[in-house]
C-alpha atoms as a PDB file:
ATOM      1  CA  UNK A   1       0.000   0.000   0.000  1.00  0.00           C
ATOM      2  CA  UNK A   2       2.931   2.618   0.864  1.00  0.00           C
ATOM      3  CA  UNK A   3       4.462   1.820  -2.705  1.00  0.00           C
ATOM      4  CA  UNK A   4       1.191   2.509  -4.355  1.00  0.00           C
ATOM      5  CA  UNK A   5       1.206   5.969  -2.781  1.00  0.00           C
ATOM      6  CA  UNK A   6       4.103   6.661  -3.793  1.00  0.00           C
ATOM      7  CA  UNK A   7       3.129   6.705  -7.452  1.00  0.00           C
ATOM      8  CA  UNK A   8      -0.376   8.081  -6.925  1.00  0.00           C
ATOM      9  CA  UNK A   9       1.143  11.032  -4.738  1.00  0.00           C
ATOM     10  CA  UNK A  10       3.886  11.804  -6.826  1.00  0.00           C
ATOM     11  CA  UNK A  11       1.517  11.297 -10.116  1.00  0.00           C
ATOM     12  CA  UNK A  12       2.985   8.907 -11.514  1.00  0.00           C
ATOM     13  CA  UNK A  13       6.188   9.159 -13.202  1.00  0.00           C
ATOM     14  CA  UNK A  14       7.869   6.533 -14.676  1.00  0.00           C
ATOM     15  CA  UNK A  15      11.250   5.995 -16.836  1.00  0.00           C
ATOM     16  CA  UNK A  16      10.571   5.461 -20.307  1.00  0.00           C
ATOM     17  CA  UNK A  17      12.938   6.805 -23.089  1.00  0.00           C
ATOM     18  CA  UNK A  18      10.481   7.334 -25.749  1.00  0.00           C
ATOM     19  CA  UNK A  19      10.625  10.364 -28.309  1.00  0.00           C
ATOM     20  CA  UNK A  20       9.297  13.460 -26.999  1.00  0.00           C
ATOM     21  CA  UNK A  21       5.908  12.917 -29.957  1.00  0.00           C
ATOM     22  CA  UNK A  22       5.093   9.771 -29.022  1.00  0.00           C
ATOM     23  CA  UNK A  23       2.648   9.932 -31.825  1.00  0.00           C
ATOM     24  CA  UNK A  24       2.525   6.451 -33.250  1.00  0.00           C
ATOM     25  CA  UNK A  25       1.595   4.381 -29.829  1.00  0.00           C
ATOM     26  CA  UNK A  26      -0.955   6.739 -27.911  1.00  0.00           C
ATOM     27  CA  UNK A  27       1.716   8.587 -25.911  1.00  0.00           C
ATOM     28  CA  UNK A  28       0.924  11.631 -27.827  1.00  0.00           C
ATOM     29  CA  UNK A  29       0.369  14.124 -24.684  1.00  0.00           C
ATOM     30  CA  UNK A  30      -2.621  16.230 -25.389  1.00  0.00           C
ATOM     31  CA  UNK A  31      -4.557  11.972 -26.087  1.00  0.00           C
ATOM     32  CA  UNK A  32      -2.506  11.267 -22.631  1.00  0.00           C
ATOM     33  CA  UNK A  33      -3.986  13.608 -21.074  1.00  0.00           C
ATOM     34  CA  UNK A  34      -7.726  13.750 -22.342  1.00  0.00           C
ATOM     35  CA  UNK A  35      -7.876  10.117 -21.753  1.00  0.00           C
ATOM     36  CA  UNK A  36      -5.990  10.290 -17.901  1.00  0.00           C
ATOM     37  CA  UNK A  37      -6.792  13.724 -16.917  1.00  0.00           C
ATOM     38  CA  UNK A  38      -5.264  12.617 -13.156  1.00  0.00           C
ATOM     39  CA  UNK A  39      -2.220  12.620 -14.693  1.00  0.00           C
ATOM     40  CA  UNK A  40      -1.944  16.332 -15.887  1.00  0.00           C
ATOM     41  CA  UNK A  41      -4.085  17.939 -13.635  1.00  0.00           C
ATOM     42  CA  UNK A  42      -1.131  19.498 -11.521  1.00  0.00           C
ATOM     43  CA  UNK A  43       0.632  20.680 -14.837  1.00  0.00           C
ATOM     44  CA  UNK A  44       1.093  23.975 -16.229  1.00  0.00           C
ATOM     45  CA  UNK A  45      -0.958  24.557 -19.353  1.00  0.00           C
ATOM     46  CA  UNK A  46       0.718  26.546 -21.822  1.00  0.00           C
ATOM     47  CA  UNK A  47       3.944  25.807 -24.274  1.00  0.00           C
ATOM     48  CA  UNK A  48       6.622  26.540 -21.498  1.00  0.00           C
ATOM     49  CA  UNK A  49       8.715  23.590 -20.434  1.00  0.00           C
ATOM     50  CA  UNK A  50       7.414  21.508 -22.865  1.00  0.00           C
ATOM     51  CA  UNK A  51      10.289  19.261 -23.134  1.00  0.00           C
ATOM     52  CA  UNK A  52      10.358  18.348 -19.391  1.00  0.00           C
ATOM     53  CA  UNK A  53       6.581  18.659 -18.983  1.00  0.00           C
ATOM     54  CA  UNK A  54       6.326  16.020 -22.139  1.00  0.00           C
ATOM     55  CA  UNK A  55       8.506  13.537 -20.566  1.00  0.00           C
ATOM     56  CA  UNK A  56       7.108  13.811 -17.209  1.00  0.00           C
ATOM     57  CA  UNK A  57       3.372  13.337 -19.101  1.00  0.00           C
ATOM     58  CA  UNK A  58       4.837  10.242 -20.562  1.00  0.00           C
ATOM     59  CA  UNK A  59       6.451   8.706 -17.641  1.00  0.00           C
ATOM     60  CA  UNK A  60       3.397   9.298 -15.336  1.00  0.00           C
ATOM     61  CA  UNK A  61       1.365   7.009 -18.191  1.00  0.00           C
ATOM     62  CA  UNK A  62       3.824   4.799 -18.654  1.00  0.00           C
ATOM     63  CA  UNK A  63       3.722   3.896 -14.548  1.00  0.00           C
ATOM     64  CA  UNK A  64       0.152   4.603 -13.936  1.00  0.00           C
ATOM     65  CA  UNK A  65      -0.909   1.047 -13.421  1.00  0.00           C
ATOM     66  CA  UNK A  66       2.715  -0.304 -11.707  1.00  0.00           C
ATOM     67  CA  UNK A  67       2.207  -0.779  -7.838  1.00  0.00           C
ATOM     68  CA  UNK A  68       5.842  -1.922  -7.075  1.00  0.00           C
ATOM     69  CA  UNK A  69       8.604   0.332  -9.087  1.00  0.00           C
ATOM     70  CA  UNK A  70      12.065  -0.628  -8.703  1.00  0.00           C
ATOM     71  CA  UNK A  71      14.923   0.914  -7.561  1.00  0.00           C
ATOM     72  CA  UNK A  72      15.899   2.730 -10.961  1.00  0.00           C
ATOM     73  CA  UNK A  73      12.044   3.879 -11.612  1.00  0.00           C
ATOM     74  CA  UNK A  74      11.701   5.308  -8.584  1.00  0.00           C
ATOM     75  CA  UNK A  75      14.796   6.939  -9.220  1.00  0.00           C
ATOM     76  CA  UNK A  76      13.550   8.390 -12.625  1.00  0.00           C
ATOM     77  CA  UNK A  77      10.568   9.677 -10.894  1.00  0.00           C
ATOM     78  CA  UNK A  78      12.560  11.735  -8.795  1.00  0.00           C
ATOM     79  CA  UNK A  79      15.047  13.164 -11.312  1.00  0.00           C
ATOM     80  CA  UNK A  80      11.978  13.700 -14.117  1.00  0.00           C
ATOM     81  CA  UNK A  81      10.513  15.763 -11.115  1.00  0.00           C
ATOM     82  CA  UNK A  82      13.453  17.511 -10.335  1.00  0.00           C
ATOM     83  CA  UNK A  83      13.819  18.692 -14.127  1.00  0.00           C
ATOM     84  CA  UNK A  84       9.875  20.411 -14.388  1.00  0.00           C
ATOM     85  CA  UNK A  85      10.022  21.588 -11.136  1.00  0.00           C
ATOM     86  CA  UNK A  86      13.273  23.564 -12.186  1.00  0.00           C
ATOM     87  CA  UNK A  87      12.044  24.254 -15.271  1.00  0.00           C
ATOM     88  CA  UNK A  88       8.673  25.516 -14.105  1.00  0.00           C
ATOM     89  CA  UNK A  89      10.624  27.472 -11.740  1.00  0.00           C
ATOM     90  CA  UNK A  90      12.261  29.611 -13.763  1.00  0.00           C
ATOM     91  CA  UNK A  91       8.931  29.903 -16.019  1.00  0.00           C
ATOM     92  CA  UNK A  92       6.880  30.897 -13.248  1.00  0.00           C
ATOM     93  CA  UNK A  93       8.882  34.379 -12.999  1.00  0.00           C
ATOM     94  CA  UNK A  94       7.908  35.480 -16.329  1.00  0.00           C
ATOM     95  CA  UNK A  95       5.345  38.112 -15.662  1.00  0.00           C
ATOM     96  CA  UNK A  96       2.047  37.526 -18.481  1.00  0.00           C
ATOM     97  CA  UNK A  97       0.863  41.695 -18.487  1.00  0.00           C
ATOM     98  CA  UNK A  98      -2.316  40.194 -20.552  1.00  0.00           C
ATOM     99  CA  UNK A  99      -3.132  36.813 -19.723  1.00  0.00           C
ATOM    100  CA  UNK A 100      -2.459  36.759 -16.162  1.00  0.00           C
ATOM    101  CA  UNK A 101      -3.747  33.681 -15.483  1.00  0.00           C
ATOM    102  CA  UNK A 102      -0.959  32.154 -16.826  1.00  0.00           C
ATOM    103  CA  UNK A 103       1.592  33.373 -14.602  1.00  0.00           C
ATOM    104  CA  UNK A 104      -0.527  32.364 -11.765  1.00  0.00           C
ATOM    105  CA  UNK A 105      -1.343  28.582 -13.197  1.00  0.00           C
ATOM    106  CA  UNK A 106       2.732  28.221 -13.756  1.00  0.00           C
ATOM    107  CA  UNK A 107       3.316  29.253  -9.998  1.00  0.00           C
ATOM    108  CA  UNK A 108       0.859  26.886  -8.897  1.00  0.00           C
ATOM    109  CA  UNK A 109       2.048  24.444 -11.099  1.00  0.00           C
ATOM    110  CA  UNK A 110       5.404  25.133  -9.516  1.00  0.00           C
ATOM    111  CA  UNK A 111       3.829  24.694  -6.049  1.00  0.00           C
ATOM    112  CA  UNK A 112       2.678  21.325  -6.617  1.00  0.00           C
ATOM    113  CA  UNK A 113       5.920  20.189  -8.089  1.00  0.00           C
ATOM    114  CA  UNK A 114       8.171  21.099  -5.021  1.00  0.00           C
ATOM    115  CA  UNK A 115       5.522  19.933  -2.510  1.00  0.00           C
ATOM    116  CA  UNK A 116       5.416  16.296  -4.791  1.00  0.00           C
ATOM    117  CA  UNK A 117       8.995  16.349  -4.757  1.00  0.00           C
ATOM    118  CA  UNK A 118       9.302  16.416  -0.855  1.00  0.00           C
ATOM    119  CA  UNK A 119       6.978  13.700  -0.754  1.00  0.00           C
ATOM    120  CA  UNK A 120       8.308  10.989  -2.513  1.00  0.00           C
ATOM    121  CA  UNK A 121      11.800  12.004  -1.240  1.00  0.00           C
ATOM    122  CA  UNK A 122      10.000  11.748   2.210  1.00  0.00           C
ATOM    123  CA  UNK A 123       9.037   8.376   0.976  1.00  0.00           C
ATOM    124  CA  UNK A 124      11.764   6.757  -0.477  1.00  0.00           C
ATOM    125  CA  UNK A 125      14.595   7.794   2.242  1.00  0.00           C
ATOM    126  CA  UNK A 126      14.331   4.391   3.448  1.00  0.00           C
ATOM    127  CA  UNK A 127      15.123   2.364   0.308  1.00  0.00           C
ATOM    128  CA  UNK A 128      18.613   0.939   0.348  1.00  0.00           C
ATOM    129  CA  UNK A 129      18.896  -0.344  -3.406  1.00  0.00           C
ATOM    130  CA  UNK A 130      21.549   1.149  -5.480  1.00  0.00           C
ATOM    131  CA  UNK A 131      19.750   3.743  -7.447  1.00  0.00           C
ATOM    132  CA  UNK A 132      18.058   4.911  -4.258  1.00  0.00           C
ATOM    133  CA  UNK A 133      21.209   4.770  -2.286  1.00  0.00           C
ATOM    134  CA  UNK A 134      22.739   6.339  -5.006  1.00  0.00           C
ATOM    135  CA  UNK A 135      19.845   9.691  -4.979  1.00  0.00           C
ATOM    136  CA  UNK A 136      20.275   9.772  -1.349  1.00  0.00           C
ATOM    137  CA  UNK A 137      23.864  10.302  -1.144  1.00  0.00           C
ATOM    138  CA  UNK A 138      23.963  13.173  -4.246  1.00  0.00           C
ATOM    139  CA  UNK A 139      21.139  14.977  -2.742  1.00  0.00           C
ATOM    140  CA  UNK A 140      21.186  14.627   0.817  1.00  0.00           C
ATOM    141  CA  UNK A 141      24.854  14.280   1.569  1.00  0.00           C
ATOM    142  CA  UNK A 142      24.122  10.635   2.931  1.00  0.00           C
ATOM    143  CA  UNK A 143      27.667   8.698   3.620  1.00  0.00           C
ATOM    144  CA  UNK A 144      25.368   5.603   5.277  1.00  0.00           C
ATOM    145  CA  UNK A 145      23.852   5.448   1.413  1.00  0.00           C
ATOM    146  CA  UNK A 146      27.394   6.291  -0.155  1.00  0.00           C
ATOM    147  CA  UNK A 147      28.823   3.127   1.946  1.00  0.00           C
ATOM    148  CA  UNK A 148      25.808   1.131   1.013  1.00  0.00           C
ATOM    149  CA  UNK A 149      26.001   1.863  -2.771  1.00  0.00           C
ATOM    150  CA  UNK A 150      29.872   1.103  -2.632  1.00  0.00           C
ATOM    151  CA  UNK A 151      29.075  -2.143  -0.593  1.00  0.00           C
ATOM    152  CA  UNK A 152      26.551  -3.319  -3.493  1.00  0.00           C
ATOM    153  CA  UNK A 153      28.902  -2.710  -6.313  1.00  0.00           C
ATOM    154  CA  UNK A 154      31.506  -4.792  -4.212  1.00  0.00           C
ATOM    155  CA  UNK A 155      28.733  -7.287  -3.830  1.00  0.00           C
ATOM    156  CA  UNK A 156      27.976  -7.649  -7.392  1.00  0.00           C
ATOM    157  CA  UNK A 157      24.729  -5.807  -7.088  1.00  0.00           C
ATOM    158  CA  UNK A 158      24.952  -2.952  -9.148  1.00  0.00           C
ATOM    159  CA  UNK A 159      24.827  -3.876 -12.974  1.00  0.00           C
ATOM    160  CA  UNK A 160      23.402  -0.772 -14.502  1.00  0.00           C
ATOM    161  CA  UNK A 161      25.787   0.818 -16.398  1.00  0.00           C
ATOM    162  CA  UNK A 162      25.044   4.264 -15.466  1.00  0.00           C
ATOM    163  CA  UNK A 163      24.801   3.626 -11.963  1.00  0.00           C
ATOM    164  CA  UNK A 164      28.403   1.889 -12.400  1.00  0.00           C
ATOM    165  CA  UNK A 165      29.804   4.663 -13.953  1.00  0.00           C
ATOM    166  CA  UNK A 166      28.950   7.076 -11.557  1.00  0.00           C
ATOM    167  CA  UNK A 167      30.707   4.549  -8.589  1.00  0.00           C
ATOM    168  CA  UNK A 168      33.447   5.072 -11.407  1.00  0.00           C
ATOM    169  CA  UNK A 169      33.538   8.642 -11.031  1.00  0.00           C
ATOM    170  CA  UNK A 170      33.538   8.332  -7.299  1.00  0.00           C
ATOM    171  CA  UNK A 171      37.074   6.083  -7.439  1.00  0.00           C
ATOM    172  CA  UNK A 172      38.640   7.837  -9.886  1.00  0.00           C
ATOM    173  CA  UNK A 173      40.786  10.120  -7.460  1.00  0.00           C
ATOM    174  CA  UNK A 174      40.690   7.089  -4.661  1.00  0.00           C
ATOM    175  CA  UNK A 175      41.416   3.582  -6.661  1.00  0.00           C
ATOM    176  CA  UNK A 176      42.962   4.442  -9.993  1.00  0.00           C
ATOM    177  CA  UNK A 177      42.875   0.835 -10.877  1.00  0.00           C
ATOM    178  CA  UNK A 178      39.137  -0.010  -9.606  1.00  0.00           C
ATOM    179  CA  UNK A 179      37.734   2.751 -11.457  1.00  0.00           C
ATOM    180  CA  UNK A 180      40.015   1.856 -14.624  1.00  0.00           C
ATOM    181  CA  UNK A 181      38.155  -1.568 -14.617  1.00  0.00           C
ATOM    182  CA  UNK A 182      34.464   0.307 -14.105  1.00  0.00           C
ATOM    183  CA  UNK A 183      34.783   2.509 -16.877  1.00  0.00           C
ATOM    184  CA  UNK A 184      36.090  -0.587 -18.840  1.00  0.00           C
ATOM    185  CA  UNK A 185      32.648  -1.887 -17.962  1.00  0.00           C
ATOM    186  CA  UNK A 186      30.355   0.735 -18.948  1.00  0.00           C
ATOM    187  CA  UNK A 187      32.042   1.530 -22.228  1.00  0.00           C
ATOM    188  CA  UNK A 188      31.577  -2.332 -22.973  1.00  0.00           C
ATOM    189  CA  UNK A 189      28.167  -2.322 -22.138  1.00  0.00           C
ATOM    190  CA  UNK A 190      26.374   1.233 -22.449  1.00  0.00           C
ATOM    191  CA  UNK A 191      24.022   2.430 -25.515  1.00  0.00           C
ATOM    192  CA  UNK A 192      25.819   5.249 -27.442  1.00  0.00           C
ATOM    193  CA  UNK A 193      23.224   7.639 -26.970  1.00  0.00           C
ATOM    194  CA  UNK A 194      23.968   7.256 -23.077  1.00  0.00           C
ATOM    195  CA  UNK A 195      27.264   7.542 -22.702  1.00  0.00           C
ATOM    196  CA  UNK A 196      28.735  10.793 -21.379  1.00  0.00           C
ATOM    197  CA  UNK A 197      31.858  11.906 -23.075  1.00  0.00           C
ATOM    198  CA  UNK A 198      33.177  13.072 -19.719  1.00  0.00           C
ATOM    199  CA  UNK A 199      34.108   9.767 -18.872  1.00  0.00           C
ATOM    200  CA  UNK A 200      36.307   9.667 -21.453  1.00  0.00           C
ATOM    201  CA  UNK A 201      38.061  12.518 -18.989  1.00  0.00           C
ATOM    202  CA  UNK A 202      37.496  10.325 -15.967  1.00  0.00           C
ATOM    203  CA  UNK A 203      38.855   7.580 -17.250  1.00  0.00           C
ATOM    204  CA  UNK A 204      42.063   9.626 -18.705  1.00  0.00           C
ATOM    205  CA  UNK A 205      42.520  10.698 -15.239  1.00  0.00           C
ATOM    206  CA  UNK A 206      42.882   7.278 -13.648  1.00  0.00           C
ATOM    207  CA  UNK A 207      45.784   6.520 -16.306  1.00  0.00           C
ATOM    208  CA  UNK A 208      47.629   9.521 -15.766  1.00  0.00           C
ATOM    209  CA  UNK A 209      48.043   8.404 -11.972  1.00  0.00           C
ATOM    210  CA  UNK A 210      49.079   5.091 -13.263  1.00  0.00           C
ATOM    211  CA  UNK A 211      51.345   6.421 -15.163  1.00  0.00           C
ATOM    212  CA  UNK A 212      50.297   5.115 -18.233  1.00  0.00           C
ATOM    213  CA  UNK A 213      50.198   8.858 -20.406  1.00  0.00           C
ATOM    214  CA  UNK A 214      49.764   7.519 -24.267  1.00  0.00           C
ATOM    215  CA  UNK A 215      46.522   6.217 -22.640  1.00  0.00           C
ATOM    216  CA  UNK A 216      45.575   9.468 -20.913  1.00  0.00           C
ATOM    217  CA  UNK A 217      46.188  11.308 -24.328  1.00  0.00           C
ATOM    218  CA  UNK A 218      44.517   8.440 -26.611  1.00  0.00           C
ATOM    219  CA  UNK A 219      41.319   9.262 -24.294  1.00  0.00           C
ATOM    220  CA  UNK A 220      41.642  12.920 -23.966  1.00  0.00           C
ATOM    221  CA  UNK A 221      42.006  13.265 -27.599  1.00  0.00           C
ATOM    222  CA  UNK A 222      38.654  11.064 -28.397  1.00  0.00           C
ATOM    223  CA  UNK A 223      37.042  13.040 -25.949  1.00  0.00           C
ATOM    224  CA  UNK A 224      38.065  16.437 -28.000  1.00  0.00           C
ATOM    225  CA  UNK A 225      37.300  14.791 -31.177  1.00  0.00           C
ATOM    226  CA  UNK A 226      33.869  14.095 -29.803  1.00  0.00           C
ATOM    227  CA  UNK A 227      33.385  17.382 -28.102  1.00  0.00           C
ATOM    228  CA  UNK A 228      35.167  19.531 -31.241  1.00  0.00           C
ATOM    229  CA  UNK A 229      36.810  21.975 -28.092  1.00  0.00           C
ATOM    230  CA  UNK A 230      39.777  23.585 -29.135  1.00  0.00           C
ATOM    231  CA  UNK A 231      42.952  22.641 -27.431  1.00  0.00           C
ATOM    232  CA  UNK A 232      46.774  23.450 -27.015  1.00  0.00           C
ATOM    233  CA  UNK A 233      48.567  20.800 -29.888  1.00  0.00           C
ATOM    234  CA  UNK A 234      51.333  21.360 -27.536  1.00  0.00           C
ATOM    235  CA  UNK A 235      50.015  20.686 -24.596  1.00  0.00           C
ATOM    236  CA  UNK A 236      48.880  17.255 -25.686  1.00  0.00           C
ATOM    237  CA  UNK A 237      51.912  16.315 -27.242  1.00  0.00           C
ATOM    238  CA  UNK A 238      53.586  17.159 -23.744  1.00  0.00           C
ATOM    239  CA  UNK A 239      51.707  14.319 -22.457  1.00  0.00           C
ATOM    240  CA  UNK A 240      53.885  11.937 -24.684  1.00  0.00           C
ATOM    241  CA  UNK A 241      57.012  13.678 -24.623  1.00  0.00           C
ATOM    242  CA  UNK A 242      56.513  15.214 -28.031  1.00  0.00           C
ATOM    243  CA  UNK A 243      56.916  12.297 -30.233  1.00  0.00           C
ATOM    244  CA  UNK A 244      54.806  13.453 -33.332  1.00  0.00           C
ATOM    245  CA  UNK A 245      54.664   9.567 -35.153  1.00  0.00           C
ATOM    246  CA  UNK A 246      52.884   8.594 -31.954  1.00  0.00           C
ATOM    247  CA  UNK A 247      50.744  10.867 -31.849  1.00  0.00           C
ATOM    248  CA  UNK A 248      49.791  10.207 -35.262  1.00  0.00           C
ATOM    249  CA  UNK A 249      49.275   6.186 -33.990  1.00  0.00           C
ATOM    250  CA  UNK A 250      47.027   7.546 -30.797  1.00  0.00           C
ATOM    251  CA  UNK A 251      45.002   9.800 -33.005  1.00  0.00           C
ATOM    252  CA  UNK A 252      44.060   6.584 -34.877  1.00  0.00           C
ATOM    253  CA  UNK A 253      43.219   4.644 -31.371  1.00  0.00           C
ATOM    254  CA  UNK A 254      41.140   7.480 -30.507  1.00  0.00           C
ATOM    255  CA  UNK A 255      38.891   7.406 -33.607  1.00  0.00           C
ATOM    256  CA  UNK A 256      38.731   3.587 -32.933  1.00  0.00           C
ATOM    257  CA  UNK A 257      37.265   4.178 -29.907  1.00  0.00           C
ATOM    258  CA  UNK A 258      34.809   6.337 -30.840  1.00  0.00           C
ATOM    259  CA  UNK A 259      33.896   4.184 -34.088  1.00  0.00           C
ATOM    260  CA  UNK A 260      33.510   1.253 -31.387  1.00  0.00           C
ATOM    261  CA  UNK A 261      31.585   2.973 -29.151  1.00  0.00           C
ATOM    262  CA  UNK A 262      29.205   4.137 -31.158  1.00  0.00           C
ATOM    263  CA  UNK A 263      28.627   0.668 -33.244  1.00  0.00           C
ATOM    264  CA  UNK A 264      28.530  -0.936 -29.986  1.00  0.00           C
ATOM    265  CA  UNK A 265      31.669  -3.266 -30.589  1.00  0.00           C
ATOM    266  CA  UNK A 266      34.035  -2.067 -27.692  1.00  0.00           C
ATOM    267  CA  UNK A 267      34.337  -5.189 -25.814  1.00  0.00           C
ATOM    268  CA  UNK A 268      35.230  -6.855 -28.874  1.00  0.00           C
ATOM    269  CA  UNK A 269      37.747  -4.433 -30.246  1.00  0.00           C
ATOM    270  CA  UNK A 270      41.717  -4.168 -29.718  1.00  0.00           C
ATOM    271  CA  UNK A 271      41.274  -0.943 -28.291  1.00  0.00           C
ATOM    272  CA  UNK A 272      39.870  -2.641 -25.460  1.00  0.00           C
ATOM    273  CA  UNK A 273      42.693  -4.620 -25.005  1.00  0.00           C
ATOM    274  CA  UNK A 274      45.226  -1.829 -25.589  1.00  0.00           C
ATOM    275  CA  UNK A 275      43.391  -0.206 -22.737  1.00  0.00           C
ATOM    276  CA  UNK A 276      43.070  -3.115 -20.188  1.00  0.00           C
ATOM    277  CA  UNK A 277      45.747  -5.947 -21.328  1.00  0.00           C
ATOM    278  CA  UNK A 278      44.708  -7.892 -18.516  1.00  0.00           C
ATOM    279  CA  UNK A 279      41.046  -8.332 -19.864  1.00  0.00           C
ATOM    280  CA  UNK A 280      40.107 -11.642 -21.373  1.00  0.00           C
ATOM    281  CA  UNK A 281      39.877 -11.439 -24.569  1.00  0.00           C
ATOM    282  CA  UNK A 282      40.933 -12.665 -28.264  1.00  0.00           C
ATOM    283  CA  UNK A 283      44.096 -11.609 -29.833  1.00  0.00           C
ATOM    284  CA  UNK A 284      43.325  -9.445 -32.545  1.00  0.00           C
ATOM    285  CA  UNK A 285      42.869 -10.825 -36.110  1.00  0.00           C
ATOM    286  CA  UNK A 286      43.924  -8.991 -39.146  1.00  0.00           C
ATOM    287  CA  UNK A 287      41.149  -7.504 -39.833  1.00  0.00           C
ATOM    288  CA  UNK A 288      41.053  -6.042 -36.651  1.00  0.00           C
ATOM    289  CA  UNK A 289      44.228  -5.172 -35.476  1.00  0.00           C
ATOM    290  CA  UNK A 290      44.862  -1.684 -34.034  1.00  0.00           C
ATOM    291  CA  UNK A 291      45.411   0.813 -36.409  1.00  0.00           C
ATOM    292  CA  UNK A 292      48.780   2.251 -36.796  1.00  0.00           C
ATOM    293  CA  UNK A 293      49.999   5.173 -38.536  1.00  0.00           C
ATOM    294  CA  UNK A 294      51.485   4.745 -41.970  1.00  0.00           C
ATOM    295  CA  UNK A 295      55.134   4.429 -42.289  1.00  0.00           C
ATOM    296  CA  UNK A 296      56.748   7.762 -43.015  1.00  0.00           C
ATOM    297  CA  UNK A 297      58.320   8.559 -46.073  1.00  0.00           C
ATOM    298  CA  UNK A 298      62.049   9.220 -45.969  1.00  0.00           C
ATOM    299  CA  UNK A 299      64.705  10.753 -48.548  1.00  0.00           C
END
């Protein structure tokens, strides 16, 4: 009965990933809505936000009839929350000198967001699964639900790959070689259109204190290449004591990371094992042997 209140109080939400239209399958808002008027009756009505409000309209649907979320969808309730209450935020200062009204229905809207918000935090403070753990420690400043979340990823417990990247991000100034191995983990087992390019960073940054610096720039530099930032040539080349030909070799690596990451092939691929020699894995074939720079041309 107390998880069922959970989703009635907090209306719902839920954690699909579905396109913002949603036209094809019924999760087109304004039929959402006519049909399930419960779940938008605390919602702002006019076009600001719509991108949070959307998802959170979706989500709510999507959980509507689920009496006993997990871990990760309770999570997603709280984060989707967090983003329209923001958003509405913000929104809810903009001063309407003709239609009043709608200032006033974004404040309430605003209103009922935060006091939702508190609820299901209220609600969920004593969950002890990773994701929850996880919420509880980045909002709340809770070590008992930092030590828990570490204990469950030492336990085998926490599989999702965001989840594991964030522990990670957490070791990467502690355990250089523990969060080498995470990362490993999530880029062999994360969607594309998840994956954070910062990790790329993260990961860099665990090498570096290991000492092993044509990895940190190999990362660093598929990290730029991803991002497009400018950067100091010479400053990256510092990293591997200048040597140009190498760079030229680590510049391919790079783009063979990216190329695997985005086709999904990392934990097959040599850069994998360049990375992380101590990983099991197949020796390269031909076919898919690192790339190397071309031989240079001499006089």
């Amino acid at each position: 009965m107390r998880q069922n209140l959970v989703i009635i109080t907090s209306f719902m939400l839920g954690i699909s990933f579905f396109s913002l239209l949603g036209c094809d399958n019924g999760r087109n808002i304004t039929t959402i809505c006519k049909n399930n008027p419960e779940i938008c009756a605390d919602l702002h009505k006019d076009g600001w936000c719509m991108t949070e409000k959307t998802r959170l309209i979706q989500n709510r649907f999507d959980l509507k009839d689920n009496l006993n979320p997990t871990g990760k969808q309770l999570y997603l309730q709280l984060t989707y929350l967090e983003d329209y209450s923001r958003c509405i935020e913000l929104a809810s200062g903009v001063q309407h000198i003709i239609h009043t009204n709608r200032t006033a229905d974004r404040a309430r809207a605003f209103r009922l967001s935060t006091q939702n918000l508190s609820l299901l935090q209220e609600q969920t403070r004593e969950r002890q699964d990773p994701f929850m753990s996880y919420y509880q420690w980045t909002r709340f400043g809770d070590t008992a639900a930092l030590n828990r979340l570490l204990a469950h990823e030492d336990a085998g417990e926490v599989t999702d790959p965001f989840l594991l990247a964030q522990v990670a991000t957490y070791y990467s100034n502690r355990h250089a070689t523990k969060a080498q191995q995470l990362y490993l983990k999530v880029f062999a087992e994360i969607q594309y259109d998840n994956f954070d390019v910062n990790w790329l960073l993260g990961l860099a940054s665990t090498y570096r204190q290991t000492q092993e610096l044509e990895k940190t720039y190999m990362l660093t530099k598929a990290n730029l290449l991803l991002t497009q930032q400018k950067y100091s040539e010479d400053k990256m080349l510092a990293l591997i004591n200048g040597n140009k030909t190498l760079a030229t070799e680590l510049d391919l690596k790079a783009q063979a990371l990216i190329d695997a990451l985005k086709d999904g092939t990392f934990s097959k691929n040599p850069v994998r094992q360049w990375l992380d020699p101590h990983a099991v894995a197949q020796a390269p074939t031909t076919s898919e042997a690192l790339p190397t720079a071309p031989d240079e041309k001499t006089d």
